[in-house]
C-alpha atoms as a PDB file:
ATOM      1  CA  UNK A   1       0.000   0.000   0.000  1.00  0.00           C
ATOM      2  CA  UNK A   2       0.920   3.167  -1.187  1.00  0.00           C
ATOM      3  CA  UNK A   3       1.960   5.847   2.247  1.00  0.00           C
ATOM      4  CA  UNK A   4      -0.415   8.629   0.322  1.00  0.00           C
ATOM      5  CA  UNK A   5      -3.406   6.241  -0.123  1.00  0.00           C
ATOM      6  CA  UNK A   6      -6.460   5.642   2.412  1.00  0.00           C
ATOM      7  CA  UNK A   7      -7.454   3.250   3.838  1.00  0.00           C
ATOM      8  CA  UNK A   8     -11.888   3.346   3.715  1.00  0.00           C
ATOM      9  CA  UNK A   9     -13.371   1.037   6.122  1.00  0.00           C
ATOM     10  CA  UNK A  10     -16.810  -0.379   5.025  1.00  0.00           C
ATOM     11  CA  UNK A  11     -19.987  -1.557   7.009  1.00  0.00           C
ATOM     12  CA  UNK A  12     -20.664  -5.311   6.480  1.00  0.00           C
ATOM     13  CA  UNK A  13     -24.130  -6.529   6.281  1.00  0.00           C
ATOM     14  CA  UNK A  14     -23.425  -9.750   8.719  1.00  0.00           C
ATOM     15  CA  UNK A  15     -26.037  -9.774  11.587  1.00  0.00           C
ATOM     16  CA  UNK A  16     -29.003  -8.274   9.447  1.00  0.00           C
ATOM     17  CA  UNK A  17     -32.138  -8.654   9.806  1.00  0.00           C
ATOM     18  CA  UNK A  18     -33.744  -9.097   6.718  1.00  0.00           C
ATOM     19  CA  UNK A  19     -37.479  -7.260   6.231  1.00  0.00           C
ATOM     20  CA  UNK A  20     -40.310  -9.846   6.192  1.00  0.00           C
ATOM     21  CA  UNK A  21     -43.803  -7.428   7.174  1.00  0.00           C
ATOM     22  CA  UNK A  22     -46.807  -9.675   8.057  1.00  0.00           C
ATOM     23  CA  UNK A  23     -50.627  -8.498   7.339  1.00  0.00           C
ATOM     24  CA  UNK A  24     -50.498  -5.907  10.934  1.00  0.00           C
ATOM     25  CA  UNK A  25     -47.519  -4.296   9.697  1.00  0.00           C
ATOM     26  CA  UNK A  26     -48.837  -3.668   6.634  1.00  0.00           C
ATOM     27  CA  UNK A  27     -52.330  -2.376   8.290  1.00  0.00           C
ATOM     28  CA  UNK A  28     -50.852  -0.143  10.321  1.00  0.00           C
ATOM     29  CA  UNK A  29     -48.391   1.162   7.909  1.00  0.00           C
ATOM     30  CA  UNK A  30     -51.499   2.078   5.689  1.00  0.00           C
ATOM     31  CA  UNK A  31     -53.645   3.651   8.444  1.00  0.00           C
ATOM     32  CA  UNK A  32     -50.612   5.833   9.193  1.00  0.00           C
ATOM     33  CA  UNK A  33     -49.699   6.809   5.433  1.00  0.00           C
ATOM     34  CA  UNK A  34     -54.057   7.775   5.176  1.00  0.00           C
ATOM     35  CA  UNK A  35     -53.940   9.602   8.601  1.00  0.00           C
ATOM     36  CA  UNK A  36     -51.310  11.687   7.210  1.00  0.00           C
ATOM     37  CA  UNK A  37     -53.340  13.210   4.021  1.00  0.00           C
ATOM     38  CA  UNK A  38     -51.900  10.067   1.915  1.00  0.00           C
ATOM     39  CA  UNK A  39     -54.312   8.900  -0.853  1.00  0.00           C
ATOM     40  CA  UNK A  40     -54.617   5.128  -2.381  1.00  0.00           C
ATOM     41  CA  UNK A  41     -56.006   4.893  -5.943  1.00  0.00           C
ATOM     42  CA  UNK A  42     -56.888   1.505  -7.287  1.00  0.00           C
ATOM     43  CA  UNK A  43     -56.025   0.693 -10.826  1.00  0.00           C
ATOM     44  CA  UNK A  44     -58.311   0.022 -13.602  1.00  0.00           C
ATOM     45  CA  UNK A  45     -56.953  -2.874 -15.339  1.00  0.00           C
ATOM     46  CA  UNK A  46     -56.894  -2.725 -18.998  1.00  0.00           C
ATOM     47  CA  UNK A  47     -57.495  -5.594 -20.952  1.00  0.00           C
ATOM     48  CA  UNK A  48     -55.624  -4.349 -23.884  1.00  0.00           C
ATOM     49  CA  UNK A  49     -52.337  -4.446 -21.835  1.00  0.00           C
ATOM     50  CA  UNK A  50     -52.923  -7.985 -20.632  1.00  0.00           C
ATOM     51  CA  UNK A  51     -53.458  -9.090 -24.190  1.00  0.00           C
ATOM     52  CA  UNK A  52     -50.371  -7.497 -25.583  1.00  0.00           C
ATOM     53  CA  UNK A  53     -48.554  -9.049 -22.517  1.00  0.00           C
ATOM     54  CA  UNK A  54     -49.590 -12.705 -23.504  1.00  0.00           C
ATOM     55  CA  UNK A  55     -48.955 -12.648 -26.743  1.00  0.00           C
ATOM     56  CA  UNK A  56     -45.372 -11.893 -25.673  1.00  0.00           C
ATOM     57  CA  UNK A  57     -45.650 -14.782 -23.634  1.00  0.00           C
ATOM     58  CA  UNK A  58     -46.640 -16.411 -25.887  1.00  0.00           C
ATOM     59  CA  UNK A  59     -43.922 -15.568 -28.529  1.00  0.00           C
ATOM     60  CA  UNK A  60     -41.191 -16.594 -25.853  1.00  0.00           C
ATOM     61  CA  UNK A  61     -42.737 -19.706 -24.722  1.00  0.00           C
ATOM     62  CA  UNK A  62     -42.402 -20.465 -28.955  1.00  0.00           C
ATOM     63  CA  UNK A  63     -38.792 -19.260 -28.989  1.00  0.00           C
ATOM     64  CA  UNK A  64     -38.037 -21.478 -25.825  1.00  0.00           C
ATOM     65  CA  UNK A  65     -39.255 -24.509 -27.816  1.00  0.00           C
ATOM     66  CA  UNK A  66     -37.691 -23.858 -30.396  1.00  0.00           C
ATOM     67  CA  UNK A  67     -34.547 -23.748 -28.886  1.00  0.00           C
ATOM     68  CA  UNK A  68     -34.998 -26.591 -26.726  1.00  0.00           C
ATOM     69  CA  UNK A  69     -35.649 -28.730 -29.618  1.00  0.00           C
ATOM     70  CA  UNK A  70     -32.391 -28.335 -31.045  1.00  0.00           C
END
């Protein structure tokens, strides 16, 4: 090592806990985000989008057998 260079000491992520909310958590968390002048819109879904997205499904469930058959 170089005498001019630093050394940068870095945080491990050993010991963590990792983030697993169950149904409360995520009730509460919602109440709060409401409470506070937060707003929740449900979306529409569009049937246009879902047909576009099989059909590209679709296509790559083709290319897969085709590729496997090789």
């Amino acid at each position: 090592m170089e005498k001019n260079s630093i050394r940068i000491k870095r945080r491990t992520r050993k010991g963590s806990v990792s983030f697993n909310p169950d149904r409360g958590f995520v009730a509460n968390a919602v109440a709060e985000f409401l409470q506070n002048g937060g707003k929740i819109e449900q979306l529409k879904p569009d049937e246009r989008s879902f047909q576009e997205a099989m059909t590209r499904y679709e296509g790559s469930i083709a290319a897969d057998e085709f590729l496997l058959e090789s």
